[in-house]
Protein backbone atom coordinates (compact mmCIF):
# COMPACT_ATOMS: atom_id res chain seq x y z
CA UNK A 1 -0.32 -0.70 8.41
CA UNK A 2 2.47 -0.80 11.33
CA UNK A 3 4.01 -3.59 12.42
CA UNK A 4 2.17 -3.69 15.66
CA UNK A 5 -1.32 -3.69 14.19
CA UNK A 6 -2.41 -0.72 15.97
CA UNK A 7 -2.60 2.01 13.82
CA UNK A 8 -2.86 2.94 9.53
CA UNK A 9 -1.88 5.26 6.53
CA UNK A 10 -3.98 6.47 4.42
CA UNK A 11 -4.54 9.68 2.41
CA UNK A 12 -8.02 11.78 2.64
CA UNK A 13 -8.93 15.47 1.82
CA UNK A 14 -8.12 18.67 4.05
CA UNK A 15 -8.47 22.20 3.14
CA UNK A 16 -8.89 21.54 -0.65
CA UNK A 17 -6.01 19.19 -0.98
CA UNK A 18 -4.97 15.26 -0.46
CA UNK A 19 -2.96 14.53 2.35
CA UNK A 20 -1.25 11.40 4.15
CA UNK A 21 -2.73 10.71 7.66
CA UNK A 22 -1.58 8.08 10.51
CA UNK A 23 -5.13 6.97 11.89
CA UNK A 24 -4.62 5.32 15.66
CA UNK A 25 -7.18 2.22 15.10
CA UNK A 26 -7.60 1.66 18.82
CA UNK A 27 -8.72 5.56 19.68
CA UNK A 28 -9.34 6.73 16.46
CA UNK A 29 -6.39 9.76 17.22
CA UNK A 30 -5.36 10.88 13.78
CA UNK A 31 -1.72 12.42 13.11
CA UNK A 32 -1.67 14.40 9.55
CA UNK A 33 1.90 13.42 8.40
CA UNK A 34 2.00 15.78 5.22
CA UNK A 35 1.46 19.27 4.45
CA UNK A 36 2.01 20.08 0.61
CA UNK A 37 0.39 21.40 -2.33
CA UNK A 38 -0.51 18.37 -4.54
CA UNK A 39 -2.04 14.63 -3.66
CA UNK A 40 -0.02 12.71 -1.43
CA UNK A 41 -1.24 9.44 -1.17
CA UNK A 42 -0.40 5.31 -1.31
CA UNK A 43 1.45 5.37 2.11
CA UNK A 44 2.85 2.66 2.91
CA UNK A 45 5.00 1.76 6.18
CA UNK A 46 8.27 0.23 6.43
CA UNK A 47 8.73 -3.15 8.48
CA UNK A 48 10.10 -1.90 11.10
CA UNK A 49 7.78 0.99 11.79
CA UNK A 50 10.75 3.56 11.24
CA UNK A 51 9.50 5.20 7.44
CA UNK A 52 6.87 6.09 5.21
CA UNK A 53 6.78 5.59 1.77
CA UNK A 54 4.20 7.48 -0.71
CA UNK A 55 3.39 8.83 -3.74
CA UNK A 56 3.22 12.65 -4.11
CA UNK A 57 1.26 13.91 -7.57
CA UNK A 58 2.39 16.99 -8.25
CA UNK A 59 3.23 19.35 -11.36
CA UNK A 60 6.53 17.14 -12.28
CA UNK A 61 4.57 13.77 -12.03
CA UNK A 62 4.42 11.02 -9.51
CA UNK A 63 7.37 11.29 -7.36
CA UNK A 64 8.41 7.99 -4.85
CA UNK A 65 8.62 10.41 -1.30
CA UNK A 66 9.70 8.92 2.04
CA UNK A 67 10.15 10.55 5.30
CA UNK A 68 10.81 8.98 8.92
CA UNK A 69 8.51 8.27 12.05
CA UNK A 70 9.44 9.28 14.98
CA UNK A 71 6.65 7.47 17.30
CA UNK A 72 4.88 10.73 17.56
CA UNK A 73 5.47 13.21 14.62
CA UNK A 74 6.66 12.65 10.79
CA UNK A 75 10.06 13.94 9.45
CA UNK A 76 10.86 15.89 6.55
CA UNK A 77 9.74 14.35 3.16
CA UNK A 78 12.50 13.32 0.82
CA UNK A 79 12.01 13.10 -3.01
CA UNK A 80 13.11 9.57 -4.24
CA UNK A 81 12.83 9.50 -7.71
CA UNK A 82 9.85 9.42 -10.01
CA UNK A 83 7.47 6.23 -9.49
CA UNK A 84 4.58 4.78 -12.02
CA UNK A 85 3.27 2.81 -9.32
CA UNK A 86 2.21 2.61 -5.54
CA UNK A 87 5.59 2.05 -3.56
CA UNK A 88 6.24 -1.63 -1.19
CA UNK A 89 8.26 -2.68 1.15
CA UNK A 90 10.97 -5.71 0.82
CA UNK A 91 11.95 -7.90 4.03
CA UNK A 92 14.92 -5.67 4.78
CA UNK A 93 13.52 -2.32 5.26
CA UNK A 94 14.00 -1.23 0.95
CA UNK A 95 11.33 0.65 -1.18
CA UNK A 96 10.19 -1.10 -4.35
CA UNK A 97 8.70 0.79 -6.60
CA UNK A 98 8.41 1.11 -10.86
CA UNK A 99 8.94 3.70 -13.49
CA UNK A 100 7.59 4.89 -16.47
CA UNK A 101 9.44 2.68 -18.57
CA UNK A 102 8.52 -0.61 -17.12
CA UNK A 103 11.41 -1.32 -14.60
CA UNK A 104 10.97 -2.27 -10.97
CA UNK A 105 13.75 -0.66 -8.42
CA UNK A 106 14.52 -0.87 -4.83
CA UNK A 107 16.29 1.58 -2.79
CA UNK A 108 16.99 1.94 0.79
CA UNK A 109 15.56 4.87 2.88
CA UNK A 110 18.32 6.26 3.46
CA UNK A 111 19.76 9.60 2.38
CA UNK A 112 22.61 8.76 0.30
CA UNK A 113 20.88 5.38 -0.98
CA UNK A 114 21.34 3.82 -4.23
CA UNK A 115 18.62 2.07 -5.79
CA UNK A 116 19.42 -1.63 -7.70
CA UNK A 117 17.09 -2.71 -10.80
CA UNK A 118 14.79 -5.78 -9.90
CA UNK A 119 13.38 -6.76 -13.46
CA UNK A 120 12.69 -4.79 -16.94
CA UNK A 121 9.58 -5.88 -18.20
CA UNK A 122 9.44 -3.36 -21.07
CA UNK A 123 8.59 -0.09 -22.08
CA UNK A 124 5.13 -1.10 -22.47
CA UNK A 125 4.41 -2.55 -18.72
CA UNK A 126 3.38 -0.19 -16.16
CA UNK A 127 4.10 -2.63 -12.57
CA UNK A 128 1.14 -1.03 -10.12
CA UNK A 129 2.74 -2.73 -7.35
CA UNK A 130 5.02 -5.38 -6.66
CA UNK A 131 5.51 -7.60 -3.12
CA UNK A 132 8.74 -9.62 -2.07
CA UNK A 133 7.72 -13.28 -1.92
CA UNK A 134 9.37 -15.95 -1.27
CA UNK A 135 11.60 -16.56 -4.55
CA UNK A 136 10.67 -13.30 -6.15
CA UNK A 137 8.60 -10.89 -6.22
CA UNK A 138 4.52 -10.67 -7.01
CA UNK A 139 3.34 -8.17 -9.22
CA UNK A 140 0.32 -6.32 -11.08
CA UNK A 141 0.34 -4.47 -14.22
CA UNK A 142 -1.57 -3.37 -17.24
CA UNK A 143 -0.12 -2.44 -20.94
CA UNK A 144 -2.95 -0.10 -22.28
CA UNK A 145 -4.17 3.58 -20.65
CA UNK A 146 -7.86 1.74 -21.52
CA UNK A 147 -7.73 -1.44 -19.49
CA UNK A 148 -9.24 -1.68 -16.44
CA UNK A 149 -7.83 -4.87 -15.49
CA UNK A 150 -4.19 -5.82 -14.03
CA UNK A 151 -2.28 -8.85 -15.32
CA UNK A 152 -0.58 -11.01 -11.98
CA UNK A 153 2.64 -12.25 -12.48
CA UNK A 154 5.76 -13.26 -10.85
CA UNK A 155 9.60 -12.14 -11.21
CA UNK A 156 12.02 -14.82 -10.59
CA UNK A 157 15.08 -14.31 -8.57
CA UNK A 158 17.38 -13.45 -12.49
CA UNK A 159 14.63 -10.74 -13.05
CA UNK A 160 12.43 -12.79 -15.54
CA UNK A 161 8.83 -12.74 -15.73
CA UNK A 162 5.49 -14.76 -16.22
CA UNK A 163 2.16 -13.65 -16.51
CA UNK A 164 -0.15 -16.17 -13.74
CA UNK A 165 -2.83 -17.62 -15.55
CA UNK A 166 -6.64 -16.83 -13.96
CA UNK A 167 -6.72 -13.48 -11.55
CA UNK A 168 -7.26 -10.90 -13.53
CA UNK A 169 -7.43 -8.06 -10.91
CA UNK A 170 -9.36 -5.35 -11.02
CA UNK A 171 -7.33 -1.89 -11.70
CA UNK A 172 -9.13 0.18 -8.97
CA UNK A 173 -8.27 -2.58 -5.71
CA UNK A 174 -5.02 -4.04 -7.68
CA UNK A 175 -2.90 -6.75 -5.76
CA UNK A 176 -2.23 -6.88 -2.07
CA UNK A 177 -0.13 -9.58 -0.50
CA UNK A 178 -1.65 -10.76 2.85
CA UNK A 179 0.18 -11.06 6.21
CA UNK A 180 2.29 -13.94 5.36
CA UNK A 181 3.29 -13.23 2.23
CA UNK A 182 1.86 -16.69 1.04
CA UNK A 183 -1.47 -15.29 -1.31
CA UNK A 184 -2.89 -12.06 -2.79
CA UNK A 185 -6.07 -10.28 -1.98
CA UNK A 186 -7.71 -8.89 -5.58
CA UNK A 187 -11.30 -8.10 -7.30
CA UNK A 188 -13.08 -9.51 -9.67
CA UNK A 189 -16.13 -8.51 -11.60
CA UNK A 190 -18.95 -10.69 -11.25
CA UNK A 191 -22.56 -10.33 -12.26
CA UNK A 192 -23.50 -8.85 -9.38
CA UNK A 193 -20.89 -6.58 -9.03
CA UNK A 194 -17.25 -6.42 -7.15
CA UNK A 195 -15.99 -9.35 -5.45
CA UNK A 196 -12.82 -9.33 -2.96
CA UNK A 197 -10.74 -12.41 -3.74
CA UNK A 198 -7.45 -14.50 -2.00
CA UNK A 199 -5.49 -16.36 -4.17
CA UNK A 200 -2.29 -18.53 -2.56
CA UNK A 201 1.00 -18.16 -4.07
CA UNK A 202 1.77 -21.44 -4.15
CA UNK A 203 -0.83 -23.10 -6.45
CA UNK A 204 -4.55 -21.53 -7.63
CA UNK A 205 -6.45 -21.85 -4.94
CA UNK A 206 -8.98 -19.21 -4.77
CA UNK A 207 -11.37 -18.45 -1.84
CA UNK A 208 -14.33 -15.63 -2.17
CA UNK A 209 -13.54 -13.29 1.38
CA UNK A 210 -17.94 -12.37 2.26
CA UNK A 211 -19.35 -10.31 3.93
CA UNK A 212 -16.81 -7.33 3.65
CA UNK A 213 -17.77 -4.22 1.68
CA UNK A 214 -15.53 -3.98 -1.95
CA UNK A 215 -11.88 -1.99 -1.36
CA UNK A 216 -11.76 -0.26 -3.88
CA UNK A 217 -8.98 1.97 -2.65
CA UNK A 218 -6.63 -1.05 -1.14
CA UNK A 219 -6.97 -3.41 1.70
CA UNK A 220 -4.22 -4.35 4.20
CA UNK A 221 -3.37 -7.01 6.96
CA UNK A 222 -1.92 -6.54 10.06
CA UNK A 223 1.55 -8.77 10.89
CA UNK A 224 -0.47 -11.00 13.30
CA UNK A 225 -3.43 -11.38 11.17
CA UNK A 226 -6.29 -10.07 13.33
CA UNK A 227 -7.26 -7.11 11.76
CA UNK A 228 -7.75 -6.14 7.96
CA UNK A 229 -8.76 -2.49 7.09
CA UNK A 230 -10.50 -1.55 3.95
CA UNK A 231 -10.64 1.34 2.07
CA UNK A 232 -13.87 1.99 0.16
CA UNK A 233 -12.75 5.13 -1.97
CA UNK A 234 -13.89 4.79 -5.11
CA UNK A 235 -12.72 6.91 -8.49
CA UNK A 236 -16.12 7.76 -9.64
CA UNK A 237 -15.27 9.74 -13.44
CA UNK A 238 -18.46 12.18 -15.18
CA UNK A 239 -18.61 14.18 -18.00
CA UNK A 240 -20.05 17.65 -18.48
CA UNK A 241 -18.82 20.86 -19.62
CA UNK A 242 -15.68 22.57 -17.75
CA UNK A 243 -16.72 26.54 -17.86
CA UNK A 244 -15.08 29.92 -16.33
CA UNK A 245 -11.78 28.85 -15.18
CA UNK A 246 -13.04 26.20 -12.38
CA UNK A 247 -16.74 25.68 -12.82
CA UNK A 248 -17.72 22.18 -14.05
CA UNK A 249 -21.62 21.24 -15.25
CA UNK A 250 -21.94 17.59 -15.50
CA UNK A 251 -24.21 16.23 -17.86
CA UNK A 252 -25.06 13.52 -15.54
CA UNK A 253 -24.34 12.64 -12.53
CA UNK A 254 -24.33 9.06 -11.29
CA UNK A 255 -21.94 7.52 -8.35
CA UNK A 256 -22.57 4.18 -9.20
CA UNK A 257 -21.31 4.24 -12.97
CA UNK A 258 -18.55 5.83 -14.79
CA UNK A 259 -18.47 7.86 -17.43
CA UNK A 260 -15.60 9.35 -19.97
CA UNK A 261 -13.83 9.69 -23.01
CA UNK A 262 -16.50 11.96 -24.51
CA UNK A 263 -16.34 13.10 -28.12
CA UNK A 264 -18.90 15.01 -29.91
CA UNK A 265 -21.09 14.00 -32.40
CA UNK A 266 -23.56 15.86 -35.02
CA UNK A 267 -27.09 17.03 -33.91
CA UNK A 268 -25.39 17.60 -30.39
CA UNK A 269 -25.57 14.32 -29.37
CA UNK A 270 -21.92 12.60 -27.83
CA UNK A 271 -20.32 9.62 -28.08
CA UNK A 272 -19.04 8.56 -24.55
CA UNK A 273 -17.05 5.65 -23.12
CA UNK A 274 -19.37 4.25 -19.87
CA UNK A 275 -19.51 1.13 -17.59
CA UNK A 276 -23.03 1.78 -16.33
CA UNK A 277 -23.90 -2.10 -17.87
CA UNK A 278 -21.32 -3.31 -16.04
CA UNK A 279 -18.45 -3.56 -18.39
CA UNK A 280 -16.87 -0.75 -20.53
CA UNK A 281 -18.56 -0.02 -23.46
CA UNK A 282 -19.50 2.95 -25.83
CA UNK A 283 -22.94 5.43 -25.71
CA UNK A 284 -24.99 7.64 -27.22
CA UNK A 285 -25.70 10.47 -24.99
CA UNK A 286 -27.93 13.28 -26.35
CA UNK A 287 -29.35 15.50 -23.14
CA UNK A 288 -32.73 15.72 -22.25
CA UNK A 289 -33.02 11.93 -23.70
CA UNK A 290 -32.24 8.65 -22.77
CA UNK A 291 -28.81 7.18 -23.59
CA UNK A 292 -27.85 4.40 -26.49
CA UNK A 293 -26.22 1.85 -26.43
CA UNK A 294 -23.82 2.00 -29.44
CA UNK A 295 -21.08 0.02 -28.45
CA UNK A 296 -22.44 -3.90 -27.18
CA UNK A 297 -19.01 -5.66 -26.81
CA UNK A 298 -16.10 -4.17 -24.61
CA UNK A 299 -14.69 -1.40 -26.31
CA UNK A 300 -13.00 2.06 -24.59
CA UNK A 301 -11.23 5.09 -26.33
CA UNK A 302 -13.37 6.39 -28.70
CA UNK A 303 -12.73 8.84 -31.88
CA UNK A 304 -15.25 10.63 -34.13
CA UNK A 305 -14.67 11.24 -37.56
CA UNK A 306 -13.97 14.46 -38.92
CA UNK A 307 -17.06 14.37 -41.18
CA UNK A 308 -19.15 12.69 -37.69
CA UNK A 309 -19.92 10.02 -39.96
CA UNK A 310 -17.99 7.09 -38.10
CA UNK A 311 -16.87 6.23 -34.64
CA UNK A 312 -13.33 4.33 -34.02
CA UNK A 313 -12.73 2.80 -30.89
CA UNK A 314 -10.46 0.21 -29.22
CA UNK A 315 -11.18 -3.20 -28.17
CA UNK A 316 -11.24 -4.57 -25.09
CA UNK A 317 -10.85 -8.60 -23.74
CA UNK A 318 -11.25 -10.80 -27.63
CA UNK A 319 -11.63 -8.10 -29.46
CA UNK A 320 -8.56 -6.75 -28.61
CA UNK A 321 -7.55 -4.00 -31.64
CA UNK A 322 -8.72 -0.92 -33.29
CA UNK A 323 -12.29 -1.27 -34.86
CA UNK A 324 -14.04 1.46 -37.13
CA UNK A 325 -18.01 1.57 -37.05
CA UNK A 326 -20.31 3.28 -39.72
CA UNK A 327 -22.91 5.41 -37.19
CA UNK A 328 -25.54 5.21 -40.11
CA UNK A 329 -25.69 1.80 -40.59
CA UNK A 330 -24.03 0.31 -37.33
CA UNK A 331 -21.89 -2.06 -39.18
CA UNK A 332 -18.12 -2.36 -37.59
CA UNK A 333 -14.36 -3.30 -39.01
CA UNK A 334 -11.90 -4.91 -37.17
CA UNK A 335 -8.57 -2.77 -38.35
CA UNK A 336 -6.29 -4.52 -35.79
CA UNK A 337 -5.69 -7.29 -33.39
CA UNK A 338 -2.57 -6.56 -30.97
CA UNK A 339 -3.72 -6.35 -27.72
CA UNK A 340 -1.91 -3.17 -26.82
CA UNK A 341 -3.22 -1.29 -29.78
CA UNK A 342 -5.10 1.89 -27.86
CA UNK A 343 -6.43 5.33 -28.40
CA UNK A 344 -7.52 5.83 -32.23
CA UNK A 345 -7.58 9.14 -34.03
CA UNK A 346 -8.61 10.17 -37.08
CA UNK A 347 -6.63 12.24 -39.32
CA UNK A 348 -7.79 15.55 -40.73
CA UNK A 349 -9.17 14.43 -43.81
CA UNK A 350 -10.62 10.98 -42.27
CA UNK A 351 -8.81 8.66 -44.25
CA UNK A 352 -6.05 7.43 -42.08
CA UNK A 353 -6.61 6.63 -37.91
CA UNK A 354 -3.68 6.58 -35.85
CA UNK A 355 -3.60 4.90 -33.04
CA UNK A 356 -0.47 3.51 -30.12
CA UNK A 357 0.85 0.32 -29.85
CA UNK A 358 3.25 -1.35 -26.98
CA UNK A 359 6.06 -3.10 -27.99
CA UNK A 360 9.48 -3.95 -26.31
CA UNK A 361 10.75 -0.32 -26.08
CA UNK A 362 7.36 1.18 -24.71
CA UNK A 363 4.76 2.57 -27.14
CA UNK A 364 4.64 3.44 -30.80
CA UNK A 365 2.48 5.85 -32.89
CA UNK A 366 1.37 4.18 -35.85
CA UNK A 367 -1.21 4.28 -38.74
CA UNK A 368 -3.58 2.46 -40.93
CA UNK A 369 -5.75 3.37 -43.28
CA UNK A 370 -9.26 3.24 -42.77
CA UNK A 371 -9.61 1.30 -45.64
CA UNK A 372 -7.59 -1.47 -44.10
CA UNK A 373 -4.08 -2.45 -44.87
CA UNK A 374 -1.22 -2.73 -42.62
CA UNK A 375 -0.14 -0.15 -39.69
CA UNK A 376 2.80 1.45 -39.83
CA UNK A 377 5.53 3.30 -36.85
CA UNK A 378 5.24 7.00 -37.28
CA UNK A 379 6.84 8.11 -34.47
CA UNK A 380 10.45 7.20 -32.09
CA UNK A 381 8.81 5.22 -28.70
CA UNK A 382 8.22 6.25 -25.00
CA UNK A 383 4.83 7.66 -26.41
CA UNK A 384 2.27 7.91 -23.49
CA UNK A 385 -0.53 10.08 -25.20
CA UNK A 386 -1.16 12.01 -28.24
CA UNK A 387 -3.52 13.90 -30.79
CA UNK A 388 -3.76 14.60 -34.57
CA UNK A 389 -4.00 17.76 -35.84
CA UNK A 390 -7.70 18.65 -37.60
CA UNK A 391 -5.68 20.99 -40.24
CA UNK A 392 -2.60 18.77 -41.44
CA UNK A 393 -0.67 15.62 -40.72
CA UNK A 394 1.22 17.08 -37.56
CA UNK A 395 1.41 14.79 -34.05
CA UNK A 396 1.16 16.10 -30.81
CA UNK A 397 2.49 13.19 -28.91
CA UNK A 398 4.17 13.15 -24.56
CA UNK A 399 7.59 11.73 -25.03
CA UNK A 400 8.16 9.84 -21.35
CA UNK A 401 11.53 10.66 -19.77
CA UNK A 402 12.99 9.93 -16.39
CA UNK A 403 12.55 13.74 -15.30
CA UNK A 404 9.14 13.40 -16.34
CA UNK A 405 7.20 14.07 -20.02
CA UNK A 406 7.69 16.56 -22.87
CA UNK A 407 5.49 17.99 -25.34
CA UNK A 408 6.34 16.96 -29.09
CA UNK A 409 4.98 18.01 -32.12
CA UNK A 410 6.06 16.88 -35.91
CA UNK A 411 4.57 15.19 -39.09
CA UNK A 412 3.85 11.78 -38.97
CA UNK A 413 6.69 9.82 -39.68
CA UNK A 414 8.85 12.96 -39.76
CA UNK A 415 11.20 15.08 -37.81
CA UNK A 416 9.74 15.97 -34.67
CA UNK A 417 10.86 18.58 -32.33
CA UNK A 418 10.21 19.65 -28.06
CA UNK A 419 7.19 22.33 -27.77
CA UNK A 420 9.16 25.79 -27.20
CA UNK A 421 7.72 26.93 -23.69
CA UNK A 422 6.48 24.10 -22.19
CA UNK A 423 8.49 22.98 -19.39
CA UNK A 424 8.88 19.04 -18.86
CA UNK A 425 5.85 17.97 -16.18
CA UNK A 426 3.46 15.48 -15.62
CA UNK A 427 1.08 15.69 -18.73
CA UNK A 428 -1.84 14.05 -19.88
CA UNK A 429 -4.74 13.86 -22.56
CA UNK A 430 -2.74 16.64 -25.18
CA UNK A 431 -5.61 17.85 -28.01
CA UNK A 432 -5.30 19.89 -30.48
CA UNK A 433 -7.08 23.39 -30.57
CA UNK A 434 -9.21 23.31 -34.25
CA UNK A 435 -7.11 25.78 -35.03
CA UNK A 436 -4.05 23.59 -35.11
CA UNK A 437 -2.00 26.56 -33.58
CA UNK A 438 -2.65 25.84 -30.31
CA UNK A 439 -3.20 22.95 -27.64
CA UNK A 440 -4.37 21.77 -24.12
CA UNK A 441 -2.95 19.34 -22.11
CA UNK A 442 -3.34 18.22 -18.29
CA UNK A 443 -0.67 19.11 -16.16
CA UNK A 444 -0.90 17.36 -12.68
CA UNK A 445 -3.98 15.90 -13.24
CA UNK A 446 -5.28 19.45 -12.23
CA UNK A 447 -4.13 22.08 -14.43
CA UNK A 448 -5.67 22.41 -17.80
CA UNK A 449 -2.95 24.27 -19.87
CA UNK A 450 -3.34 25.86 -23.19
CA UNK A 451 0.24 26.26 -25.31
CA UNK A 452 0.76 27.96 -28.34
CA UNK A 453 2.86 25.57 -30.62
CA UNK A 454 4.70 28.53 -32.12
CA UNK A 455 5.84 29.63 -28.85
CA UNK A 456 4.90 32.72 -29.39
CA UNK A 457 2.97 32.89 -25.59
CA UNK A 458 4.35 30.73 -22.78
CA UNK A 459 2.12 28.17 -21.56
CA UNK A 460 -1.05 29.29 -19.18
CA UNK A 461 -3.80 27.59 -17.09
CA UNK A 462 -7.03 28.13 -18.11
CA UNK A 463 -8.65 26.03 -16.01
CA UNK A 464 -7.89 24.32 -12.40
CA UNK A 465 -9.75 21.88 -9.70
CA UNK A 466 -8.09 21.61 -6.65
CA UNK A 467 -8.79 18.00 -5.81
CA UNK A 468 -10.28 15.78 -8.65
CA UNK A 469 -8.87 15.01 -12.09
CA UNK A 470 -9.17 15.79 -15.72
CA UNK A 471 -9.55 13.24 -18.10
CA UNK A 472 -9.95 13.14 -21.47
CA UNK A 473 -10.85 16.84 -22.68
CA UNK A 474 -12.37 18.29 -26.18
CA UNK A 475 -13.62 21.46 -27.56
CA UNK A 476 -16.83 22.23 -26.63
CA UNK A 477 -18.93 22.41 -30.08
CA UNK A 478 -20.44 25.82 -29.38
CA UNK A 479 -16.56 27.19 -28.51
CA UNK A 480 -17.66 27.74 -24.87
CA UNK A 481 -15.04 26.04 -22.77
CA UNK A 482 -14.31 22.23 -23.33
CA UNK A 483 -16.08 19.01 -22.98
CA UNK A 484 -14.52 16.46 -20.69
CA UNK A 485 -14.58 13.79 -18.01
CA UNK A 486 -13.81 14.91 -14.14
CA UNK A 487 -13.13 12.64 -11.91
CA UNK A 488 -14.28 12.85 -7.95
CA UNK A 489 -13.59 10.50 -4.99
CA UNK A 490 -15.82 9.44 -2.63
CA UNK A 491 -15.44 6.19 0.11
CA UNK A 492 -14.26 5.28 4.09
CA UNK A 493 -11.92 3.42 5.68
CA UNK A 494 -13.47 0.26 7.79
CA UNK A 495 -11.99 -2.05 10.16
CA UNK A 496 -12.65 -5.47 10.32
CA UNK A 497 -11.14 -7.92 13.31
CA UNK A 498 -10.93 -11.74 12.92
CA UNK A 499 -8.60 -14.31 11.92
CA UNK A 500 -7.25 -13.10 8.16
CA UNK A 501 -4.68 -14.87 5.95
């Protein structure tokens, strides 16, 4: 919000694409302040009026922008650096903002400016956000792709950390710090759904805010405290089957639930990651019948066996760790306990799963045998996403990089080497082809890509949606097209005037 109160940034849909918008909140007179191919959103305006920071999602990741405000018009976006998180403000006019290797940064506006590192917290933190406060700085952040909920936690003034006991916000909303920099707004989920939260800084005080509809896109206070707008935008995710380049036919289609991570299973049925009881657990979904629970306890990230005869998944909350379950008899195994362990896989002959765990220099590929025993590194850090090839023992992992993330394949444990043809981007969700000579992976959030490993045909789109997002993707059983979860926005902005903290 500006300084004055009068008037908001946020980012909504024109002409096919997401764009940054300066919304006058006394007349409703809306300025669009970007114009480029790729989401733009997360503005956020300096403290004296003067700049905008934001996020713009675009083919090389999420890149920290920031262009100036003249009163009428916006300048000329400037490319920062690339940013993990949504980018704040500090007292004195500087940009905060994190990486993809855990560290927190400010940096003036300015051209010319160079930024100064606030805290490391690891190569397995990714900082949402993080708000100057009085002796430090708040923050939210999460350590696993699967968790839905953001750890609080302050950095003290020599750039350690500590984890606040109690809030544990909800991804979608996050953190925001309220007018006076003295408490946090966040969500919680409660048994009757979302609940908007304050919590002061300076003890645990908590106070339920009523009466207001959920934020799931962000909330912000004006400087004097009489006006709070919410964003209701709300990252709905559905599966179906992406067809003919750009054509996608969802199984199901539900805006109050959330459905992904869909694998297939024999007798076309699929095993699918949902939160339509509330929390995040795993289905049965077989069309033209009514889905199963499979899953009961809070679970995410599921694998299927290569002989469909088991299901891995990961943990969630106390059962943190990678658990195998036999589909025939229902009966589960507990293969690990560290909280960061995420996204299982099975290897091609079912014996060994793989899975990623955190540690102090960012995530690890490791294995265990489904048997039990104890996991093992296979693979150098800075993993974010990978598969397992259905043919052999090869990895297809993203290596994270400060220009952004490269496509590596290798044996487990072994010599791995960069993807010929496959330029460094923003990728996501890399699988296999069951072939094992070729792959997909999410460029952009946008751009399905299919790569030959050999490099023997440079890297092509095969299939593209303008504003939404591709999730986790598979083969379709039937070789038509892939499986996969899409997801689609939907929400408003609303004002609310009164006295706010």
């Amino acid at each position: 919000m500006w300084p004055d109160g009068k008037a908001v940034v946020f980012d909504g849909v024109i002409d096919g694409d997401t764009e940054l918008f300066r919304l006058d909140l006394d007349g409703d007179r809306r300025v669009r302040l970007t114009q480029s191919p790729g989401w733009d959103m997360a503005g956020a305006v300096s403290p004296d009026g003067r700049w905008i920071a934001y996020v713009h999602y675009g083919e090389r990741g999420r890149q920290l922008m920031v262009m100036e405000w003249n009163g009428h018009a916006a300048g000329e976006p400037r490319a920062l650096n690339l940013s993990r998180g949504y980018p704040t403000w500090t007292r004195a006019g500087e940009i905060v903002y994190g990486d993809d290797r855990g560290q927190l940064f400010a940096v003036a506006p300015t051209p010319g400016a160079r930024e100064r590192l606030i805290a490391s917290l690891g190569g397995g933190v990714i900082v949402t956000q993080a708000y100057e406060v009085d002796g430090g700085f708040l923050y939210g952040s999460h350590r696993t792709v699967s968790d839905s909920n953001l750890s609080v936690g302050f950095i003290r003034p020599d750039g350690s950390a500590h984890e606040v006991d109690g809030p544990q916000a909800i991804d979608s909303l996050g953190v925001s710090i309220d007018a006076g920099r003295g408490g946090f707004y966040f969500g919680r989920l409660g048994p009757t759904g979302d609940q908007l939260r304050w919590r002061d800084l300076a003890g645990d005080h908590t106070e339920d805010i009523t009466g207001l509809p959920f934020p799931y896109g962000g909330v912000t206070v004006a400087p004097a405290r009489n006006r709070m707008v919410l964003s209701t935008c709300r990252q709905v995710w559905h599966i179906g089957r992406l067809v003919d380049g750009d054509r996608f036919e969802p199984f199901e289609s539900r805006p109050d639930w959330n459905d992904s991570n869909i694998q297939p299973l024999p007798g076309g049925r699929y095993a699918v990651v949902s939160d339509r009881s509330g929390t995040s657990q795993i289905w049965i979904v077989e069309p033209g019948r009514e889905p199963r629970l499979l899953i009961s306890q809070p679970s995410a990230q599921v694998a299927v066996s290569p002989d469909g005869a088991r299901i891995a998944w990961a943990g969630l909350e106390d059962g943190a760790g990678i658990h195998v379950t036999e589909l025939a008899s229902g009966a589960s195994r507990r293969l690990t306990e560290s909280p960061s362990d995420d996204v299982p896989r099975f290897s091609h002959d079912g014996a060994t799963l793989y899975f990623v765990r955190g540690g102090p220099d960012g995530m690890r590929i490791h294995q265990v045998a489904v048997a039990g025993g104890n996991p093992q590194p296979v693979s150098p850090p800075d993993v974010i996403g990978f598969d397992v090839s259905p043919v052999d023992d090869r990895l297809l992992w993203l290596a994270r990089g400060a220009q952004g993330r490269t496509v590596m394949i290798g044996p487990a444990g072994g010599q791995s080497r960069a993807a010929p043809q496959v330029a460094v981007a923003d990728y996501t969700s890399p699988r296999f082809a069951p072939d094992g000579k070729r792959a997909w992976i999410v460029r952009g959030g946008t751009d399905l890509l299919e790569v030959t490993l050999d490099g023997s045909a440079p890297a092509r789109v095969v299939w593209h949606t303008s504003n939404d997002a591709i999730g986790d993707i598979a083969p379709a059983p039937d070789g038509k097209g892939w499986i996969g979860a899409l997801a689609q926005y939907e929400g408003d902005l609303h004002l609310a005037e009164g006295n706010f903290r």
